[in-house]
Protein backbone atom coordinates (compact mmCIF):
# COMPACT_ATOMS: atom_id res chain seq x y z
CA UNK A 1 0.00 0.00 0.00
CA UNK A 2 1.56 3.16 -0.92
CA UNK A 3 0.97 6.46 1.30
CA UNK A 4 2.99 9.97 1.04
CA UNK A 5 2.97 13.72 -0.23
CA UNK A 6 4.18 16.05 -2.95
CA UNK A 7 5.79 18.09 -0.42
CA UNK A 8 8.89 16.14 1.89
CA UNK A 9 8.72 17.35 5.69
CA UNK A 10 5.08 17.35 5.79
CA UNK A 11 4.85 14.34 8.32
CA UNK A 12 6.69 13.79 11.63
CA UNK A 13 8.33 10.47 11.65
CA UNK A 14 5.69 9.41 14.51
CA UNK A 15 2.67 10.20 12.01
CA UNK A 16 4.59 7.90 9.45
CA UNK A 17 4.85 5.43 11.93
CA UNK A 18 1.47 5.20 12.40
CA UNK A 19 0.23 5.53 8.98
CA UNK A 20 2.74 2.81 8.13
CA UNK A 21 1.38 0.25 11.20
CA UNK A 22 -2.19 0.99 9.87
CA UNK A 23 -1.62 0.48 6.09
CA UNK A 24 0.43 -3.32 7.16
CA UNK A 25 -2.98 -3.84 9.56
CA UNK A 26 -5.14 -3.13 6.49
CA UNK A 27 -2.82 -5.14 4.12
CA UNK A 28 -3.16 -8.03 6.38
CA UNK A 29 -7.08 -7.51 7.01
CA UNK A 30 -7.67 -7.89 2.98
CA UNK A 31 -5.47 -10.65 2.86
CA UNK A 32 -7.78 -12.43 5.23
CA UNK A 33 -10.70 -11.61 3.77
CA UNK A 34 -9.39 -12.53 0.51
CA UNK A 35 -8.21 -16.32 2.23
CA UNK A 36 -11.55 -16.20 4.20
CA UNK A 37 -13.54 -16.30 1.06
CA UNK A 38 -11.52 -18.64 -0.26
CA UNK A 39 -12.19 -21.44 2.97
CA UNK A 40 -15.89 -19.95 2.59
CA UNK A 41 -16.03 -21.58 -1.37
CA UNK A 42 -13.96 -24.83 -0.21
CA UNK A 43 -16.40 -25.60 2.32
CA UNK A 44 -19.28 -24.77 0.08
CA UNK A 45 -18.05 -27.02 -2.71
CA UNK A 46 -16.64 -29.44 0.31
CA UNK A 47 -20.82 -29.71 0.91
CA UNK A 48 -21.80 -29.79 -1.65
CA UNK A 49 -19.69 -32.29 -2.96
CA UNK A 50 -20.70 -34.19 0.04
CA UNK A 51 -24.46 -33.63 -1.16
CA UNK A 52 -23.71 -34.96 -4.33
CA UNK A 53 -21.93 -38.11 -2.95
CA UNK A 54 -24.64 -39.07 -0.04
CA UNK A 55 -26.84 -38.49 -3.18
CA UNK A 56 -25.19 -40.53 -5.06
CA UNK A 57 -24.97 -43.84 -2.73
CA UNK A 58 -28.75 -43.34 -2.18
CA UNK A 59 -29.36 -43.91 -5.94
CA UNK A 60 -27.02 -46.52 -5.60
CA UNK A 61 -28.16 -48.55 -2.88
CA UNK A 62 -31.77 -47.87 -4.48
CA UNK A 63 -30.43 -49.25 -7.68
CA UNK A 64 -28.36 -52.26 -5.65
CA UNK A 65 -32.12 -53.11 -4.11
CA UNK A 66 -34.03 -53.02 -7.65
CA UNK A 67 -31.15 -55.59 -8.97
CA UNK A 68 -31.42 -57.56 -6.21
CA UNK A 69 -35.17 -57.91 -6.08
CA UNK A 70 -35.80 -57.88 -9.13
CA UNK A 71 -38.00 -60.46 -10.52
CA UNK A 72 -35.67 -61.54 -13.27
CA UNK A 73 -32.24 -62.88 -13.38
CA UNK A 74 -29.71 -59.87 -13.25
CA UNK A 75 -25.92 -61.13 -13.38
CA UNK A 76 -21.97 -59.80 -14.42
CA UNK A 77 -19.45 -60.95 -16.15
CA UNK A 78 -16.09 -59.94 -17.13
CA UNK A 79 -14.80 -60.02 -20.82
CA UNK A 80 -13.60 -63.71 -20.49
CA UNK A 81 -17.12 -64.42 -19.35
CA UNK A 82 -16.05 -65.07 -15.33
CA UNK A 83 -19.53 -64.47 -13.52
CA UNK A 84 -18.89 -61.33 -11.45
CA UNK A 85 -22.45 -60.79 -9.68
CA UNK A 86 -25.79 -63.08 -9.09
CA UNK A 87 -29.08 -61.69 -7.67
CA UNK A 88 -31.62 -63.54 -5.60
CA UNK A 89 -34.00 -63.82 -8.71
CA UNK A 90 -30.98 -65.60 -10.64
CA UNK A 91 -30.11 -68.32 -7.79
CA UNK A 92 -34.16 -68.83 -7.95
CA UNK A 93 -34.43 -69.23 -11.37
CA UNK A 94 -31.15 -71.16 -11.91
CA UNK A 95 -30.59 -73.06 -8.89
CA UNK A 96 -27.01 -72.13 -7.86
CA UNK A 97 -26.39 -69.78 -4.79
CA UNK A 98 -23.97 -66.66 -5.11
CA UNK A 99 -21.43 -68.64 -2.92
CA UNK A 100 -21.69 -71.54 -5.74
CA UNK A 101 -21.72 -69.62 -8.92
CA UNK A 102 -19.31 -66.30 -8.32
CA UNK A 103 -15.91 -66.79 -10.01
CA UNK A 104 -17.21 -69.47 -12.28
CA UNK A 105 -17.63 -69.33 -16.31
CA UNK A 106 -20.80 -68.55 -17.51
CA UNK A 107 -20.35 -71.57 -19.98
CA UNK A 108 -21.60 -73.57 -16.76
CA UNK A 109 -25.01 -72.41 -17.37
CA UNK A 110 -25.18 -72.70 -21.45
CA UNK A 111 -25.69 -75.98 -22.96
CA UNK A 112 -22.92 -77.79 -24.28
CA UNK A 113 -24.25 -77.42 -28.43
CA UNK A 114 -24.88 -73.52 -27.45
CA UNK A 115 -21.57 -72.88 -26.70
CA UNK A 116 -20.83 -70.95 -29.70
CA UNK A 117 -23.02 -68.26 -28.50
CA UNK A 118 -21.16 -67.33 -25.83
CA UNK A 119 -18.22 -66.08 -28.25
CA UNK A 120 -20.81 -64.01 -30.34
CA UNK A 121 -21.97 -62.78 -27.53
CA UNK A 122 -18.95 -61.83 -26.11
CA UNK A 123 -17.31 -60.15 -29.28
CA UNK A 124 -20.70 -58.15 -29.48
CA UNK A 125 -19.89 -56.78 -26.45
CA UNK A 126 -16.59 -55.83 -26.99
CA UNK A 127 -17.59 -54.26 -29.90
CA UNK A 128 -19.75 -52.09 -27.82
CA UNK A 129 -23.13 -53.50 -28.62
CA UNK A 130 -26.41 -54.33 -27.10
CA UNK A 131 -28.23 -57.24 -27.08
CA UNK A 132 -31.94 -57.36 -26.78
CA UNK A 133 -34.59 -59.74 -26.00
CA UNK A 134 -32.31 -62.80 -27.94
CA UNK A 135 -34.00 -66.18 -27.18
CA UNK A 136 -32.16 -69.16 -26.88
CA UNK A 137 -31.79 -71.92 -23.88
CA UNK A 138 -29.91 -72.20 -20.78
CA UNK A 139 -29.18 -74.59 -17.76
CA UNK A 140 -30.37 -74.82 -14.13
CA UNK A 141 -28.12 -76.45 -11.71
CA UNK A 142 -30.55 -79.93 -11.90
CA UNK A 143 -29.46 -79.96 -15.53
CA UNK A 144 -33.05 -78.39 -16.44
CA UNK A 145 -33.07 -76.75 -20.13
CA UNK A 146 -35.33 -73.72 -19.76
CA UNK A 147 -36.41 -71.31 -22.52
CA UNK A 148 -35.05 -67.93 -21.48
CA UNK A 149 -35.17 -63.94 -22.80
CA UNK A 150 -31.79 -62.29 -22.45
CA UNK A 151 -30.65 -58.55 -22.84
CA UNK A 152 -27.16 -57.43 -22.32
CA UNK A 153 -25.48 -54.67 -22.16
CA UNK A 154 -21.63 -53.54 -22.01
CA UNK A 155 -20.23 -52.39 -18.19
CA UNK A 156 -17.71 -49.52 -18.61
CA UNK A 157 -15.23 -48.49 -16.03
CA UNK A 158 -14.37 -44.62 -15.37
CA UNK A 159 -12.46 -44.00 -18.35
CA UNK A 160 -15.13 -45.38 -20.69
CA UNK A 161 -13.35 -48.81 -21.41
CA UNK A 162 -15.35 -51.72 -21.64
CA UNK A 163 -14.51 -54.41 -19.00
CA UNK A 164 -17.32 -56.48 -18.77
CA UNK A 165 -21.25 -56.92 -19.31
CA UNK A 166 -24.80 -56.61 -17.26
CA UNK A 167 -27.38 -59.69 -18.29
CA UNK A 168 -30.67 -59.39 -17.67
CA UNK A 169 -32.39 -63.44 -17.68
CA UNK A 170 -36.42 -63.50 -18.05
CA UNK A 171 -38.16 -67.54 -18.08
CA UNK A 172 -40.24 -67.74 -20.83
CA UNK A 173 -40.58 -71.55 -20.71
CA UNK A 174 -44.31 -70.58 -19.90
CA UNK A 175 -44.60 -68.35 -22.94
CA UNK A 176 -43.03 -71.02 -25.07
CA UNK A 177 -45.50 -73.84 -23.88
CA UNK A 178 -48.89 -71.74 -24.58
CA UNK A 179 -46.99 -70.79 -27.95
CA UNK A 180 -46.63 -74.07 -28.87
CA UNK A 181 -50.11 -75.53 -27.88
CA UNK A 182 -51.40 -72.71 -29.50
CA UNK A 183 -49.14 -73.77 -32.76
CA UNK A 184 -50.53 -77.09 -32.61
CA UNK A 185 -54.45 -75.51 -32.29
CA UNK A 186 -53.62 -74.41 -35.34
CA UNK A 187 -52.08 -76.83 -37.62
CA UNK A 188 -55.08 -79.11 -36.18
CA UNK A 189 -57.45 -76.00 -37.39
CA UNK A 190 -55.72 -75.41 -41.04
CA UNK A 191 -55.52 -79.45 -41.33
CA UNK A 192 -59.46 -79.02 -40.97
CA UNK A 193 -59.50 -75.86 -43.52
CA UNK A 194 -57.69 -77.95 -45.59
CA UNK A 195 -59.66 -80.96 -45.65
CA UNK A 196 -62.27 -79.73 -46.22
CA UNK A 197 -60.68 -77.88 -49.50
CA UNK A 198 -59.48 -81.25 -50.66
CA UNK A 199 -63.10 -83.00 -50.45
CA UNK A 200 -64.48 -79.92 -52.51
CA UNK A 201 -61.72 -80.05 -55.29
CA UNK A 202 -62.11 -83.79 -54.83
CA UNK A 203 -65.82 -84.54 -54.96
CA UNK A 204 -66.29 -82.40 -58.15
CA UNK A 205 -64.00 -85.18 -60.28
CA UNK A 206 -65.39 -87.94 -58.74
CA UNK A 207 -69.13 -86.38 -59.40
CA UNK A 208 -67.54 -86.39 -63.22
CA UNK A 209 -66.45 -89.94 -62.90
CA UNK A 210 -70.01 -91.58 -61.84
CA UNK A 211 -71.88 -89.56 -64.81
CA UNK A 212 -69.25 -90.45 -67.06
CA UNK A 213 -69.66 -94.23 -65.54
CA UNK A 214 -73.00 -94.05 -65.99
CA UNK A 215 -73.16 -92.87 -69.71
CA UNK A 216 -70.92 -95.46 -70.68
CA UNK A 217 -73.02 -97.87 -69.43
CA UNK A 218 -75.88 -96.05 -70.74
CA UNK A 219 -73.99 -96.45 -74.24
CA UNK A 220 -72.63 -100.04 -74.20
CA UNK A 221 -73.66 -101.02 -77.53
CA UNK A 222 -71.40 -97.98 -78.97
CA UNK A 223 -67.81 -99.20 -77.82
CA UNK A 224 -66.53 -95.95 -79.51
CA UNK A 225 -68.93 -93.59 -77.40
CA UNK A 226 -67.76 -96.13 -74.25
CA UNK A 227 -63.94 -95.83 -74.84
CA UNK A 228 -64.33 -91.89 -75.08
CA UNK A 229 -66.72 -91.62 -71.51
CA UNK A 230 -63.70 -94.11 -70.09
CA UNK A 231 -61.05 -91.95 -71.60
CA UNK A 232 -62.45 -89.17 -70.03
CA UNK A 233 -62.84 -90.93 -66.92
CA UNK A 234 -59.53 -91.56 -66.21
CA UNK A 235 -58.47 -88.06 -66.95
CA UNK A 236 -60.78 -86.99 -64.12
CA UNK A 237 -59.45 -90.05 -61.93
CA UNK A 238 -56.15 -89.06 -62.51
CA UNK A 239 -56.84 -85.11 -61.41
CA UNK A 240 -57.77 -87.16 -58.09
CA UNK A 241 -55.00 -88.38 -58.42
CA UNK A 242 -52.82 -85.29 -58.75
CA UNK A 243 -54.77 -83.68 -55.35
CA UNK A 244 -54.03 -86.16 -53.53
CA UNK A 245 -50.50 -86.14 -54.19
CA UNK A 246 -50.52 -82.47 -53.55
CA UNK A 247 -51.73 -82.45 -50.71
CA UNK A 248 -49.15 -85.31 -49.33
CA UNK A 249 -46.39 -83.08 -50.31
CA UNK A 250 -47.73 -79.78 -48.55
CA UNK A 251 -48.09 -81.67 -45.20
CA UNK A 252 -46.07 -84.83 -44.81
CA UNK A 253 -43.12 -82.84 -42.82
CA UNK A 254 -39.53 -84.12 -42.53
CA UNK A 255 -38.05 -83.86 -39.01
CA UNK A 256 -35.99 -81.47 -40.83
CA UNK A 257 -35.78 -78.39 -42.70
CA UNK A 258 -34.69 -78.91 -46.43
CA UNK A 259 -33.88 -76.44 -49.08
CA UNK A 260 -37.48 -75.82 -51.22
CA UNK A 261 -38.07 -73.22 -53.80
CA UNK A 262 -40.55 -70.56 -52.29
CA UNK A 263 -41.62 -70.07 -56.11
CA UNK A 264 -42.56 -73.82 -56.22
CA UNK A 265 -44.30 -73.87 -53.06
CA UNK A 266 -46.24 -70.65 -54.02
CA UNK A 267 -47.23 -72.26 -57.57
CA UNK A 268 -48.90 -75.19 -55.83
CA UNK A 269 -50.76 -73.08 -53.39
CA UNK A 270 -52.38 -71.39 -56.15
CA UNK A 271 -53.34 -74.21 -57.77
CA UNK A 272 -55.12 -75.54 -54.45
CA UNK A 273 -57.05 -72.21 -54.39
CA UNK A 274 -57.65 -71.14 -58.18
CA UNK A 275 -60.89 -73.15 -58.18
CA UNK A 276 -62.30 -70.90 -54.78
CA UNK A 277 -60.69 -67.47 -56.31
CA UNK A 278 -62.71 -68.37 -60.01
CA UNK A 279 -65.72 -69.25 -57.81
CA UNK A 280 -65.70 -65.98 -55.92
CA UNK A 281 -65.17 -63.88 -59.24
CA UNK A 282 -61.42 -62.98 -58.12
CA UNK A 283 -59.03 -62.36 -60.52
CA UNK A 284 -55.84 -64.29 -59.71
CA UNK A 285 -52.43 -62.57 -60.65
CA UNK A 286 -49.12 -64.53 -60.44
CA UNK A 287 -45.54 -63.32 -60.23
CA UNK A 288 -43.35 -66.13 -59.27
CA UNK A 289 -39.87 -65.00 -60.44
CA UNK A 290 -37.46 -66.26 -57.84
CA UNK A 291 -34.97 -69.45 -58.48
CA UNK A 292 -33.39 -69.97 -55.40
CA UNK A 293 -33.66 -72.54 -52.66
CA UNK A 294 -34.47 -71.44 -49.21
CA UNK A 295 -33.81 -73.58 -46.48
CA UNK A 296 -37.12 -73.98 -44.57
CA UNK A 297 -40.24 -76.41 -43.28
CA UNK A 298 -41.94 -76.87 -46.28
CA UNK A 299 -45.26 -77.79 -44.08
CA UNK A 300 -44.93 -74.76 -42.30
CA UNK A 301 -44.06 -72.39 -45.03
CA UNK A 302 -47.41 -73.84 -47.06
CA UNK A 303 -49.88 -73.14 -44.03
CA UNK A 304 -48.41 -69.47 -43.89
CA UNK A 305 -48.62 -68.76 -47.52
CA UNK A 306 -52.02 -70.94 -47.58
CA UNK A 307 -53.14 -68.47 -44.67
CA UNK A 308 -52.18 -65.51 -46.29
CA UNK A 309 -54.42 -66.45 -49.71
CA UNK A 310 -57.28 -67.63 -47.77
CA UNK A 311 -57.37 -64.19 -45.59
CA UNK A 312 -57.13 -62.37 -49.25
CA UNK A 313 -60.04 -64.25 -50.53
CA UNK A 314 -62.39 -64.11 -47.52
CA UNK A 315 -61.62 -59.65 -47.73
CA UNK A 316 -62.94 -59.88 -50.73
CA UNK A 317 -66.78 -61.29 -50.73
CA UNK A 318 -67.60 -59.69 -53.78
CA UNK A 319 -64.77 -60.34 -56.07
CA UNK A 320 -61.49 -58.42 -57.30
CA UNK A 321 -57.87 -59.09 -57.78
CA UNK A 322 -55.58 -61.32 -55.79
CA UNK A 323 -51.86 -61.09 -56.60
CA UNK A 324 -48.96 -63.82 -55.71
CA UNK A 325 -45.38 -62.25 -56.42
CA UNK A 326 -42.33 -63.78 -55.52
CA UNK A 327 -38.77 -62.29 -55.84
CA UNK A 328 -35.22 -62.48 -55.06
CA UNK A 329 -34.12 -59.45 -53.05
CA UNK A 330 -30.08 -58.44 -51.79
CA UNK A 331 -29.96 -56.48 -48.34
CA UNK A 332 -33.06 -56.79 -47.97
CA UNK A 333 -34.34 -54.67 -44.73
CA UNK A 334 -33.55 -57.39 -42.12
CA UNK A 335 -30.09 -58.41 -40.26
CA UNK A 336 -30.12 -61.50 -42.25
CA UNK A 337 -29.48 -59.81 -45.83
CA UNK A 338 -30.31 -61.98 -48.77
CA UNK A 339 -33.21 -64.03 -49.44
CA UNK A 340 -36.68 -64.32 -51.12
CA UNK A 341 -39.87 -62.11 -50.58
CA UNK A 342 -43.33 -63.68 -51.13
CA UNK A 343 -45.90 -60.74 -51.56
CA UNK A 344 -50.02 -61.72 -51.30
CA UNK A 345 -51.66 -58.60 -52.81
CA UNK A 346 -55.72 -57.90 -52.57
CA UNK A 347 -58.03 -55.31 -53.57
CA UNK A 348 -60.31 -56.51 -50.38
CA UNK A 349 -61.92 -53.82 -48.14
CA UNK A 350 -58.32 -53.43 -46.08
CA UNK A 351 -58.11 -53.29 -42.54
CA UNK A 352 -58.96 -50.62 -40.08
CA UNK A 353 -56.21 -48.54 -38.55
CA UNK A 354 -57.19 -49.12 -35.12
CA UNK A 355 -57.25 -52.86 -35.85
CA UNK A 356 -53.76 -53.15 -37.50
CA UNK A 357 -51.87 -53.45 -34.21
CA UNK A 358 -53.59 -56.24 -32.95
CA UNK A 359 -53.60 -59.05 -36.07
CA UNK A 360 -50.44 -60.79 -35.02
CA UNK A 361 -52.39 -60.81 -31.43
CA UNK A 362 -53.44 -64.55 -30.58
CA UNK A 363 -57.12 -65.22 -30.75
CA UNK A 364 -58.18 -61.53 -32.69
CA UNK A 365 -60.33 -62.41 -35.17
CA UNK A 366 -62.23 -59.96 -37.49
CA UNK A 367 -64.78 -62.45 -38.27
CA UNK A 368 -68.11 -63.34 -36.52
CA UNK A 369 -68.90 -67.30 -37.29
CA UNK A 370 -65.84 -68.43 -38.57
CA UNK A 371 -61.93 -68.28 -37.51
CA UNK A 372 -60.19 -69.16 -34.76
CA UNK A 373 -57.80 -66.04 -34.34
CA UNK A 374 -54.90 -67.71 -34.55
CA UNK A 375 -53.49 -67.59 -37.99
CA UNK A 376 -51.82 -64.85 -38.38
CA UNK A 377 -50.13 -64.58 -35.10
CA UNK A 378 -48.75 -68.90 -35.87
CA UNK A 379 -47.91 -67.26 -39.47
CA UNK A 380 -45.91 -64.53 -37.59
CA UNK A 381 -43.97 -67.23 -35.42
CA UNK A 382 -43.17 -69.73 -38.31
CA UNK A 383 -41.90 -66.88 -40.57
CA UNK A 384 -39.89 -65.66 -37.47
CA UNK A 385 -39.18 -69.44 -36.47
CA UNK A 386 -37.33 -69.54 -40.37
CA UNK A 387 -34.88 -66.32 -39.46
CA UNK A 388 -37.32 -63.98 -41.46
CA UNK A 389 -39.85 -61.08 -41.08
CA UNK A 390 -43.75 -60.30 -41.65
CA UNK A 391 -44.79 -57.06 -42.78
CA UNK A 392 -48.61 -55.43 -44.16
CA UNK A 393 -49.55 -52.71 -45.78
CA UNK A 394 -53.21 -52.03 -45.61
CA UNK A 395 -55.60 -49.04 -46.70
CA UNK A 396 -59.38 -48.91 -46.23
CA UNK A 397 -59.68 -45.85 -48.80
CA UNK A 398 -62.88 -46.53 -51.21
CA UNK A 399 -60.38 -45.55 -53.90
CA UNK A 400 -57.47 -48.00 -53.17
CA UNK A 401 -58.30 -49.91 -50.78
CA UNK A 402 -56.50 -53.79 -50.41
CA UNK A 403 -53.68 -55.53 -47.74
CA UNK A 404 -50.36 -55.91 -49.15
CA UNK A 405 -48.74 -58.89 -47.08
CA UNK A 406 -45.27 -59.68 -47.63
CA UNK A 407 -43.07 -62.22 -46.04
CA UNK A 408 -39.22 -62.09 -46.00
CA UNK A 409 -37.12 -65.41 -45.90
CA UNK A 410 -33.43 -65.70 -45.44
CA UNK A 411 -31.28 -68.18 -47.76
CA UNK A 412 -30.17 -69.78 -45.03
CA UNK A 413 -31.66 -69.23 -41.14
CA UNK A 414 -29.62 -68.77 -38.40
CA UNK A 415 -32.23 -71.31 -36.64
CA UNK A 416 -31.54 -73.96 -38.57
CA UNK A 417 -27.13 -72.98 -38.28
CA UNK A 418 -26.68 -72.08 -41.69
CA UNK A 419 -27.85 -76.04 -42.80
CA UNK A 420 -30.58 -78.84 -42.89
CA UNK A 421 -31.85 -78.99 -39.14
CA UNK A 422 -34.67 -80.05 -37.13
CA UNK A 423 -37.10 -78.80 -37.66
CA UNK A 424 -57.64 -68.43 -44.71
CA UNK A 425 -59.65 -64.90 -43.87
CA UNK A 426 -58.10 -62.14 -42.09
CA UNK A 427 -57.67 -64.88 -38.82
């Protein structure tokens, strides 16, 4: 602090004494101030750093609890898949305690023939990916296989480096069993549809056959008249024939999945329904362009694209144009890439907006006497089953209305491991 005067002598050396002693007092007063501010901030941010921590283990412990209790299996694991952490819900579901499991690989819970999943898994997660809602099969401690949900996600430390990964386990061994009874309601239901397609095509050759049986006896003195009413005959016995061994093909299923041409399969679905469509003045449009072989269940592939016509013809009571299309398509919009797309095109009345969510649902039906509300949502898991995806388009406008429904199929589906494996109305 400077003090002084233009003039020297001014002062007595006792006044400068004292000006001096003040002006070090106030010099040290602001340099306590300044400090006190500065322990007045550091405890401030000391707080509410403090605040921020207690905060902090409060959301943690509440997140610690919601793992713990969770209903589902929650678990860790580092990056060479070394189970880390195990909630109650996991040594419920799975059988082993935290004491038993911690420290061991989480190959221990995957079945042996599974254990290629782990490493997908596992390079997924190092890649920094998520997982979602990927079904597959995994052990309890008694050696029980149970169907299971899982979605995982990457664990980072502080510096953002991924070290290990969170796994969420839902049981849907449940959901799989009313899936598959309500699978096998089905095929009993479209074996019934389909029977009773067969007797109609059937019955009308074999009506043929008895007239034509009975002119020829009628005729027997003319062998020429005869031998053309035989002729004719056996053309009609031999259309039974042909039905018959149609409909052997669509539905005696191999244990596995083969590779089948989706144009093929297409071409003799038509032909089962061409009769109905002429009877119900539609006009039937075909577009079967695709030559590759897709490897699928023939059996089930026939009842989805058998579903898909019938639902077509039954939206349209009062005639118009049904279209089949089938095509080969590259990158296709689906993780699985290339494969074939089977299209079944109507001019029907289309289907309401606020019913469009719901027609994969099980037992939604649009029809009042007939239908058991399965078909589309069994069509939806067999297409799904085979690797591939469902999709509709739909518009009730009076000036273009119809349903577009499209089905995708992969060459090959990662169900079946990339080989040969085990394997109607708006319904």
């Amino acid at each position: 602090m400077f003090y002084g005067h233009e003039k020297t002598d001014v002062f007595e050396q006792e006044a400068e004494d004292l000006v001096a002693t003040i002006a070090a007092q106030a010099s040290i007063a602001m340099e306590n101030f300044r400090l006190r501010e500065q322990l007045t901030r550091k405890v401030a941010e000391s707080e509410k750093a403090g605040q921020y921590q207690r905060e902090s283990a409060k959301r943690l412990s509440e997140v610690a609890a919601i793992v713990e209790y969770s209903d589902d299996a929650i678990l860790s694991k580092d990056l060479t898949g070394q189970i880390m952490s195990w909630n109650q819900a996991a040594a419920r579901i799975l059988g082993y305690s935290r004491e038993e499991i911690l420290g061991s690989s989480i190959l221990r819970l995957i079945p042996r023939e599974l254990h290629h999943e782990e490493k997908t898994i596992l390079a997924k997660i190092r890649a920094g990916e998520r997982i979602d809602h990927y079904e597959t099969v995994r052990l309890t401690k008694s050696g029980e296989r149970l169907d299971v949900s899982l979605s995982i996600s990457p664990i980072r430390d502080d510096s953002g480096t991924i070290v290990g990964a969170s796994k969420i386990l839902r049981d849907i061994s449940a959901k799989k069993r009313t899936e598959a009874s309500l699978l096998q309601a089905e095929k009993i239901a479209a074996a019934g549809r389909m029977a009773a397609t067969i007797a109609h095509e059937v019955n009308n050759p074999l009506e043929a056959v008895m007239n034509l049986i009975y002119l020829a006896k009628s005729n027997a003195e003319n062998p020429d008249e005869v031998r053309t009413f035989l002729d004719a005959a056996e053309g009609e016995v031999a259309r039974v024939s042909h039905i018959a061994k149609q409909t052997l093909g669509f539905y005696r299923e191999t244990d596995s999945a083969i590779g089948a041409s989706l144009s093929e399969l297409a071409a003799q679905a038509i032909r089962v329904y061409s009769p109905k469509c002429k009877d119900a003045g539609i006009c039937l449009e075909e577009n079967l362009n695709s030559t590759r072989q897709v490897v699928l269940r023939k059996g089930e592939i026939m009842q989805v694209i058998s579903n898909l016509i019938a639902n077509a013809i039954y939206a349209m009571p009062t005639g118009g144009t049904l279209s089949i299309s089938v095509e080969d398509v590259e990158d296709f919009d689906s993780p699985n890439g290339s494969g074939v797309v089977l299209t079944v095109k109507d001019s029907g009345v289309g289907i309401p907006t606020e019913q469009l969510p719901r027609i994969f649902d099980a037992f939604f039906t649009t029809r009042s006497t007939i239908g058991t509300g399965i078909g589309l949502f069994v069509a939806k898991q067999f297409v799904e089953g085979h690797g591939g995806k469902i999709y509709v388009e739909t518009s009730t406008n009076p000036a273009s209305h119809g349903t577009k429904m499209s089905i995708f199929l992969p060459l090959e589906s990662p169900h079946f491991g990339g080989q040969e494996s085990d394997s109607g109305s708006f319904d």
